[in-house]
PDB file of N, CA and C in Angstrom:
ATOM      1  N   UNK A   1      91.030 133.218  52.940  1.00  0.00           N
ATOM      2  CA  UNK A   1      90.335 133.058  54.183  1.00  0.00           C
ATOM      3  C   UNK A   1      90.463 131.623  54.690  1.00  0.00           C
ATOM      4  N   UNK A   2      90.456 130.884  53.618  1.00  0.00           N
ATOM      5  CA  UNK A   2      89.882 129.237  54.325  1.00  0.00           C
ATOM      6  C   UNK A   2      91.772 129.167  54.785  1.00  0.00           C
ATOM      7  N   UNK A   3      92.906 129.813  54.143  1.00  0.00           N
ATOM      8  CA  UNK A   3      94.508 129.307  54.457  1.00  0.00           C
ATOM      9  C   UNK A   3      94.591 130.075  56.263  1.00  0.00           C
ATOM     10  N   UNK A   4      93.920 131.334  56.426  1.00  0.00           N
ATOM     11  CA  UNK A   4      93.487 131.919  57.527  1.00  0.00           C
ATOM     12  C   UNK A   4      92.992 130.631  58.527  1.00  0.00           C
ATOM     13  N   UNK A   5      92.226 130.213  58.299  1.00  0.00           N
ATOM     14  CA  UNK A   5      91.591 129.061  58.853  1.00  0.00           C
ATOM     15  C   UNK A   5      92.214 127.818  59.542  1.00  0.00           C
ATOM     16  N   UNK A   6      92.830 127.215  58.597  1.00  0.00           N
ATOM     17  CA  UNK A   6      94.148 126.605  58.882  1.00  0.00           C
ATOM     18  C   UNK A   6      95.040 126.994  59.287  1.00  0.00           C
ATOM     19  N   UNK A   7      95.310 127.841  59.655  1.00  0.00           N
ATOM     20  CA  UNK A   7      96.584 128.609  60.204  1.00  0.00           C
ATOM     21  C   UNK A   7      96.218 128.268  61.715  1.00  0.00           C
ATOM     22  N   UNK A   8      94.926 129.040  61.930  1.00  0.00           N
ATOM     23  CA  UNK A   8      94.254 129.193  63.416  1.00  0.00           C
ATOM     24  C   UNK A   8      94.176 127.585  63.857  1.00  0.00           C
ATOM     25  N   UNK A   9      93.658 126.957  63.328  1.00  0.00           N
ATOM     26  CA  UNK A   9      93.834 125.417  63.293  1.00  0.00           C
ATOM     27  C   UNK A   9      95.018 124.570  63.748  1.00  0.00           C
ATOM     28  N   UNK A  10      95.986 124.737  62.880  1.00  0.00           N
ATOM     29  CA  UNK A  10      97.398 124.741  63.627  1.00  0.00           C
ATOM     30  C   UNK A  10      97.782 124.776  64.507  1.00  0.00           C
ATOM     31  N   UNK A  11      97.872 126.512  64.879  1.00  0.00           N
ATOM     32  CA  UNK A  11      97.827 126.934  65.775  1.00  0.00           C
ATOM     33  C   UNK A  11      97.041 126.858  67.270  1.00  0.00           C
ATOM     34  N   UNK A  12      96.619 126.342  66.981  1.00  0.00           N
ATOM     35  CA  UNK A  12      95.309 125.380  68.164  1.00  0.00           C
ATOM     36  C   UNK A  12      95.715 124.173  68.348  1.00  0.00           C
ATOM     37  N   UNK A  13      96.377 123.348  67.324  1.00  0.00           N
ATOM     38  CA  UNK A  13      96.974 122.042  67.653  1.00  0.00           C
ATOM     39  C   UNK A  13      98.719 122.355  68.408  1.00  0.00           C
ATOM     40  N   UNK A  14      99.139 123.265  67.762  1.00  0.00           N
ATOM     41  CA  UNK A  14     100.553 123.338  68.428  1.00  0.00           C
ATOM     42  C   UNK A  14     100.189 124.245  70.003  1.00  0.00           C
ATOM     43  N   UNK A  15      99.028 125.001  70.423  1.00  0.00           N
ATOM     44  CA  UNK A  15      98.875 125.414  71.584  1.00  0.00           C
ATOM     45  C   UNK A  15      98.284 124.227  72.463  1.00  0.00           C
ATOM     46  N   UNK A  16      97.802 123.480  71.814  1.00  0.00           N
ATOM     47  CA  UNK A  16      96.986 122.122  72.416  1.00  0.00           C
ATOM     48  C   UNK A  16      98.123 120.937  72.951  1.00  0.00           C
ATOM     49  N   UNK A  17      98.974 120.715  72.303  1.00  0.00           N
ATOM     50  CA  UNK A  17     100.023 119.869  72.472  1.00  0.00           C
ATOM     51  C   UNK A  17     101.070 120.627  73.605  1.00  0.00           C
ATOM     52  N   UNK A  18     101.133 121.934  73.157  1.00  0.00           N
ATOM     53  CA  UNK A  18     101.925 122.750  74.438  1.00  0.00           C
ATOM     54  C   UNK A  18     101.566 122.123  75.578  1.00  0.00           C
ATOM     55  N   UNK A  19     100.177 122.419  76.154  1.00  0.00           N
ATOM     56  CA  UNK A  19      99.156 121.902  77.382  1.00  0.00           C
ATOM     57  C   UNK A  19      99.303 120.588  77.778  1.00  0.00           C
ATOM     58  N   UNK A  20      99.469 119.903  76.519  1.00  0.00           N
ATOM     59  CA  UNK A  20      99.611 118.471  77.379  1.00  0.00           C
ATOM     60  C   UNK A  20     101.058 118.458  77.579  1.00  0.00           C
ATOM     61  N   UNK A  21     101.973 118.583  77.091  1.00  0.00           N
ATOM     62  CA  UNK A  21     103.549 118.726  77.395  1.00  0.00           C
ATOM     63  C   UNK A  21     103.506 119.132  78.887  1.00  0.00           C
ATOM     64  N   UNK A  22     102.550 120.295  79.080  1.00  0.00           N
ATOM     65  CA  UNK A  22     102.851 120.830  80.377  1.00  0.00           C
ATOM     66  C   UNK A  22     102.311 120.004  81.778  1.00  0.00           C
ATOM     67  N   UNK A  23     101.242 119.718  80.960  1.00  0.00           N
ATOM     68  CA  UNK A  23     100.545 118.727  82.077  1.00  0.00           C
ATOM     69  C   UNK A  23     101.230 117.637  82.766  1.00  0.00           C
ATOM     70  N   UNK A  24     101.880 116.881  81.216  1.00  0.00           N
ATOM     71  CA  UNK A  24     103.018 115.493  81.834  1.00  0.00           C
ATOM     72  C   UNK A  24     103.966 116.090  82.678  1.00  0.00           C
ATOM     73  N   UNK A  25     104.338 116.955  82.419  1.00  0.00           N
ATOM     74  CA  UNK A  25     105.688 117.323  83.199  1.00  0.00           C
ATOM     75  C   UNK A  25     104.952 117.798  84.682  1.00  0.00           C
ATOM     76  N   UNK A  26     104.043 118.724  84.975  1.00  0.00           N
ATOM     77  CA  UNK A  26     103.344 118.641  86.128  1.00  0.00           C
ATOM     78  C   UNK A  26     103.120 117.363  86.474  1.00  0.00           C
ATOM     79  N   UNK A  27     102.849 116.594  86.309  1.00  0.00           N
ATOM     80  CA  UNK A  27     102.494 115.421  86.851  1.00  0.00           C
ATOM     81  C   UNK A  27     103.725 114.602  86.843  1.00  0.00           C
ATOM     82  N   UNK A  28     104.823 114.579  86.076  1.00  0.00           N
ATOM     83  CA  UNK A  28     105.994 113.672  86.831  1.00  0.00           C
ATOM     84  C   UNK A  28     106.253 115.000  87.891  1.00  0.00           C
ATOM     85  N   UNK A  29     106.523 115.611  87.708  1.00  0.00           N
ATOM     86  CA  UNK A  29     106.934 116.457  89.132  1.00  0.00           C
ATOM     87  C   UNK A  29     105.886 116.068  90.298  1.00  0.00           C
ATOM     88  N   UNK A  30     104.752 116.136  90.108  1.00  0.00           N
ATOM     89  CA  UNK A  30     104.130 115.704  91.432  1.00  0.00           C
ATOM     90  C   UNK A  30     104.280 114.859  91.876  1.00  0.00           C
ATOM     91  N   UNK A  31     104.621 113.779  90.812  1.00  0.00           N
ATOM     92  CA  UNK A  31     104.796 112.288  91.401  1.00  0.00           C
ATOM     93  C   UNK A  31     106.517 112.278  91.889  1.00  0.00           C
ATOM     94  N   UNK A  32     107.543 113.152  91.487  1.00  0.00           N
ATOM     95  CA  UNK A  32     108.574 113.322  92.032  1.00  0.00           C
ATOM     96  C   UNK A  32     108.186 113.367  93.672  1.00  0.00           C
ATOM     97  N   UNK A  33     107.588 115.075  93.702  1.00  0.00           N
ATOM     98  CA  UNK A  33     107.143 115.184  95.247  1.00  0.00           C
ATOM     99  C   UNK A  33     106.710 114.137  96.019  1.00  0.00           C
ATOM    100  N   UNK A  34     105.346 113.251  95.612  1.00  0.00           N
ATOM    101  CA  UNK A  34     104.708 112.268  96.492  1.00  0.00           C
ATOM    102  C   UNK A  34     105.926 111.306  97.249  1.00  0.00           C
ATOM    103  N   UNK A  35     106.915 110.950  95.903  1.00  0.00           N
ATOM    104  CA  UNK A  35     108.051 109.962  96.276  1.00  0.00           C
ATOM    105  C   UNK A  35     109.049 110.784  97.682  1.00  0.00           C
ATOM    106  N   UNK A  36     109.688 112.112  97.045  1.00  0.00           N
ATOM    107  CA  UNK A  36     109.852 112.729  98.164  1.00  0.00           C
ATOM    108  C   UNK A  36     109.275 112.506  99.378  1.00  0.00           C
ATOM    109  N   UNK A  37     108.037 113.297  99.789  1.00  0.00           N
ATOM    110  CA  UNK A  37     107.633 112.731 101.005  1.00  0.00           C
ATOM    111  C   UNK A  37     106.846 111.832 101.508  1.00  0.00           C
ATOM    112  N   UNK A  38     106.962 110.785 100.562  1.00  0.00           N
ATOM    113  CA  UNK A  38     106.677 109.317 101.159  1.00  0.00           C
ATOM    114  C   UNK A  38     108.419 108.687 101.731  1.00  0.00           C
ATOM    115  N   UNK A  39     109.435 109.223 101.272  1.00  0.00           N
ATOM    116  CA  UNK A  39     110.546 109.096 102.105  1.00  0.00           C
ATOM    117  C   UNK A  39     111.127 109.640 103.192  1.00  0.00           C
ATOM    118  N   UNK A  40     110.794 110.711 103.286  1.00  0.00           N
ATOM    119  CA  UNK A  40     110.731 111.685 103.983  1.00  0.00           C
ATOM    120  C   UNK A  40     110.317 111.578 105.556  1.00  0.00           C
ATOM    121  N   UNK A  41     108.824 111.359 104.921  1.00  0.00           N
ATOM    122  CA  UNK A  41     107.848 110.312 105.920  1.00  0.00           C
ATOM    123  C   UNK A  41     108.160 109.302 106.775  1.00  0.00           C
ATOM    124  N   UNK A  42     108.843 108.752 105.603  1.00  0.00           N
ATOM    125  CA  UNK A  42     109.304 107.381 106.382  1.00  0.00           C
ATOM    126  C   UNK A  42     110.671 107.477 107.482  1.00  0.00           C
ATOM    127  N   UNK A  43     111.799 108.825 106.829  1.00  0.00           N
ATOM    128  CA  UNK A  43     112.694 108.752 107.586  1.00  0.00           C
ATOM    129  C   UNK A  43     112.393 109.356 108.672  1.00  0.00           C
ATOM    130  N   UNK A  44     111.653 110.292 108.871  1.00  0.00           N
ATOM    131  CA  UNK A  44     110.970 111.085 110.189  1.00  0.00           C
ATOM    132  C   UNK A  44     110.187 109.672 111.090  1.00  0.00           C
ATOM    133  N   UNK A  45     109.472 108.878 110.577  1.00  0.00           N
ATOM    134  CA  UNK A  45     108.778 107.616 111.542  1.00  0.00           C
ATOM    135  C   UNK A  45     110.027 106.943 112.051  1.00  0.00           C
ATOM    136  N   UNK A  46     111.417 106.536 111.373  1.00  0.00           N
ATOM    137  CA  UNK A  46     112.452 105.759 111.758  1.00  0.00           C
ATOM    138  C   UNK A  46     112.562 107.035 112.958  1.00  0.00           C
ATOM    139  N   UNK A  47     113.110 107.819 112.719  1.00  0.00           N
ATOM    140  CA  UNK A  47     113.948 109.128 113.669  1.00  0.00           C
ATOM    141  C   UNK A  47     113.171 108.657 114.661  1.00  0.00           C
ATOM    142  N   UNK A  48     111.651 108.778 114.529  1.00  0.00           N
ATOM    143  CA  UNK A  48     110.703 108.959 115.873  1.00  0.00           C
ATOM    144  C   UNK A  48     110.472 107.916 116.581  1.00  0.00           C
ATOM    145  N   UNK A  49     110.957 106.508 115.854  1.00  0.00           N
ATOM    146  CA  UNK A  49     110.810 105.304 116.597  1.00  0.00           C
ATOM    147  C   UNK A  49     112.700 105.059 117.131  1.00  0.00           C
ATOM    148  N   UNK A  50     113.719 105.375 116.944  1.00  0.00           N
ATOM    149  CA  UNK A  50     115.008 105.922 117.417  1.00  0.00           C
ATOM    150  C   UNK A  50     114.570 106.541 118.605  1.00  0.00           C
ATOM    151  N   UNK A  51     114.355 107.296 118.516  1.00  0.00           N
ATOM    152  CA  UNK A  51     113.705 109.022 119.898  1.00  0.00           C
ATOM    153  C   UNK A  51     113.542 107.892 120.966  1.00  0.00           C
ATOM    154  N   UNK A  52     111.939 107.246 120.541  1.00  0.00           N
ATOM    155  CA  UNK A  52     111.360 106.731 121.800  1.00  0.00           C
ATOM    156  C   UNK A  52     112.168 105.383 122.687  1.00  0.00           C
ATOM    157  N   UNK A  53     113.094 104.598 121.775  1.00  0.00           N
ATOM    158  CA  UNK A  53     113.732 103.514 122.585  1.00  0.00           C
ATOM    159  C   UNK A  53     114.701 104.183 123.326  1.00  0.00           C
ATOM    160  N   UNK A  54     115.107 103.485 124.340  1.00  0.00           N
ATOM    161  CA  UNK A  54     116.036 104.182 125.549  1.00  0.00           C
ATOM    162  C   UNK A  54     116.908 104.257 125.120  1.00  0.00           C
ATOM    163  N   UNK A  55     117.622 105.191 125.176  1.00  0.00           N
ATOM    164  CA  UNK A  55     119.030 105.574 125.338  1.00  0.00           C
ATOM    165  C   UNK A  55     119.620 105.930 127.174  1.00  0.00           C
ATOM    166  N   UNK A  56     119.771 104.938 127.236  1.00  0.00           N
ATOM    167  CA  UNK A  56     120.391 104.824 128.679  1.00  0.00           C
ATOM    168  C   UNK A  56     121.974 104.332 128.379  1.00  0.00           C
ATOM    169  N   UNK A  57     122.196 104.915 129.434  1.00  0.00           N
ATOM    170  CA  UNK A  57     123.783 105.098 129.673  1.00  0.00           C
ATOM    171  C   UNK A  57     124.195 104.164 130.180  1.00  0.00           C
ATOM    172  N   UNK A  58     125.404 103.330 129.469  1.00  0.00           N
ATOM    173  CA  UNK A  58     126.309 102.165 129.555  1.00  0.00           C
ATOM    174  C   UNK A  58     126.199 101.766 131.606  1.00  0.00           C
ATOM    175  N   UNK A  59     126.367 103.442 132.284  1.00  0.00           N
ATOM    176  CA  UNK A  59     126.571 103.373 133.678  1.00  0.00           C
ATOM    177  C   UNK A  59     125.310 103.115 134.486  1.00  0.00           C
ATOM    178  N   UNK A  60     124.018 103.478 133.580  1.00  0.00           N
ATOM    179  CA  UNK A  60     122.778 103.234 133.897  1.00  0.00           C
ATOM    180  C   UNK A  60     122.720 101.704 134.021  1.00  0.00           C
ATOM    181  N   UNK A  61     122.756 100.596 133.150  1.00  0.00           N
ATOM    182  CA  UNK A  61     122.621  99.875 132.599  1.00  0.00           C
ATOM    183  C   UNK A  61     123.209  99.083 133.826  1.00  0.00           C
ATOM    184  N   UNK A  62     124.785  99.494 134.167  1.00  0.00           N
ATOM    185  CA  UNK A  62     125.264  98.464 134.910  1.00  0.00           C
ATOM    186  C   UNK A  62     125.100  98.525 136.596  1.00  0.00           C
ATOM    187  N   UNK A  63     124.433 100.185 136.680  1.00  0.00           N
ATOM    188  CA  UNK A  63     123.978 100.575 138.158  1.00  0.00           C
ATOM    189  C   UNK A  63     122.810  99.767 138.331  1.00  0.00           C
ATOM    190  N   UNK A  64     121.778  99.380 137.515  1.00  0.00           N
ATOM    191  CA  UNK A  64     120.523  99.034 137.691  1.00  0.00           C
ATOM    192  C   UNK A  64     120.655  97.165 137.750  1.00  0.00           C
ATOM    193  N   UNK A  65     121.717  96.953 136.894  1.00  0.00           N
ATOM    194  CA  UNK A  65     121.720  95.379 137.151  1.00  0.00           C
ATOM    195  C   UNK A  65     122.523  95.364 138.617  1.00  0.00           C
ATOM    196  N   UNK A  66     123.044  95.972 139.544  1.00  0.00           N
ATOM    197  CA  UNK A  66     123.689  96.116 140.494  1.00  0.00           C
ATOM    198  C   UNK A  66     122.806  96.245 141.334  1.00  0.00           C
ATOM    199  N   UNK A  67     121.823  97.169 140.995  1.00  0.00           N
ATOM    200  CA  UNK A  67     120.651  97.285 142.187  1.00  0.00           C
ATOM    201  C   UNK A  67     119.542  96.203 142.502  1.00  0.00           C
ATOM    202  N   UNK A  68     119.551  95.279 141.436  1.00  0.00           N
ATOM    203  CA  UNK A  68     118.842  94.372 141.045  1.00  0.00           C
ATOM    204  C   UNK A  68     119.910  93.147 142.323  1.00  0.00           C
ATOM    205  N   UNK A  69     120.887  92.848 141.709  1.00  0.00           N
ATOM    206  CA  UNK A  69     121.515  92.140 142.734  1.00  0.00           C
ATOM    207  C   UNK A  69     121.644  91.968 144.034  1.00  0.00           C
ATOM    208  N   UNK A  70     121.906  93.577 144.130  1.00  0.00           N
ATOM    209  CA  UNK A  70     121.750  94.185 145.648  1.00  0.00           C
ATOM    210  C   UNK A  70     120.519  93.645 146.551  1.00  0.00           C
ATOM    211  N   UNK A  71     119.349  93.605 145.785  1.00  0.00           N
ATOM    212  CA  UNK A  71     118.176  93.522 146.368  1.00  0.00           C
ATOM    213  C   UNK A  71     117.990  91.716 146.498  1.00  0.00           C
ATOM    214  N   UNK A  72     118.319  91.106 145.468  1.00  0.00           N
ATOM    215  CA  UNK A  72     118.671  89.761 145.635  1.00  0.00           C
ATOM    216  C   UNK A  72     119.007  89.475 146.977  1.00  0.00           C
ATOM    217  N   UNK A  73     120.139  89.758 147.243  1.00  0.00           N
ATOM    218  CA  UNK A  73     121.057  89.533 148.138  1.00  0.00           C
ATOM    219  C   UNK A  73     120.442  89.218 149.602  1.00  0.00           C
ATOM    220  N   UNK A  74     119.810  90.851 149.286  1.00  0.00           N
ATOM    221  CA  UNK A  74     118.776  91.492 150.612  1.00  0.00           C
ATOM    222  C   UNK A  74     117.970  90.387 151.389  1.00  0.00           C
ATOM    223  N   UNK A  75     117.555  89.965 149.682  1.00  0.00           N
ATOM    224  CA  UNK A  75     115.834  89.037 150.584  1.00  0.00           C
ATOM    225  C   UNK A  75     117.031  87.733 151.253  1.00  0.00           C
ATOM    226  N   UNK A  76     117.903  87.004 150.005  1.00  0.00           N
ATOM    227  CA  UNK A  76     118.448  85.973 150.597  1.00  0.00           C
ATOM    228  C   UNK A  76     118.753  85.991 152.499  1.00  0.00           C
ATOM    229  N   UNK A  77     119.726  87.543 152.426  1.00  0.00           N
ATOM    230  CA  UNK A  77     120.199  87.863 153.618  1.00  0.00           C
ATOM    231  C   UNK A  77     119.034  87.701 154.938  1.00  0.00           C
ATOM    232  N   UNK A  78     117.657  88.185 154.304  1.00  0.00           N
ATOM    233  CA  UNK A  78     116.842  88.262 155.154  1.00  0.00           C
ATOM    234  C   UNK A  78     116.055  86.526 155.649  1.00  0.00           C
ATOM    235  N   UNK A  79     116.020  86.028 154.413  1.00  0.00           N
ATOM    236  CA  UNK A  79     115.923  84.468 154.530  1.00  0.00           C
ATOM    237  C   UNK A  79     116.822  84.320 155.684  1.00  0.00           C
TER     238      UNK A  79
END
C-alpha cells in the first residue's frame, strides 16, 4: 500500500511538472504574440502616417508653384 502511495506521488510530481512545462510554453507564445502585434501596430501607425502626407503629383506641385507666380505677377502688374 504505502509503494501504492508513492507511485500516486510520483505521479503527481510528473503530472505537476507537465503543467508547468505547459504554462512556460503558453507564456513564451504569448509573449511571441504581444511582440507580434506590438510590430504590427507599429507598421499599421507608419502605413497610416504614409496615407495622411500628400501624395501630390510631380504636375500638381509644379501647376501650383505656377499659380503662385502667376498671381505674383498679377498684383506687381496691377501696382
Amino acid at each position: 500500500m504505502a509503494n501504492n502511495e508513492v507511485e500516486k506521488i510520483d505521479s503527481l510530481k510528473k503530472e505537476r511538472e507537465k503543467c508547468y512545462e505547459e504554462v512556460n510554453n503558453a507564456k513564451e507564445e504569448e509573449e511571441k504574440q504581444r511582440d507580434m502585434n506590438k510590430k504590427m501596430s507599429q507598421e499599421i501607425a507608419e502605413l497610416r502616417k504614409q496615407q495622411l502626407q500628400s501624395t501630390e503629383l510631380e504636375e500638381e506641385v509644379i501647376l501650383r508653384k505656377l499659380m503662385g507666380e502667376y498671381d505674383d505677377i498679377s498684383k506687381n502688374k496691377e501696382e
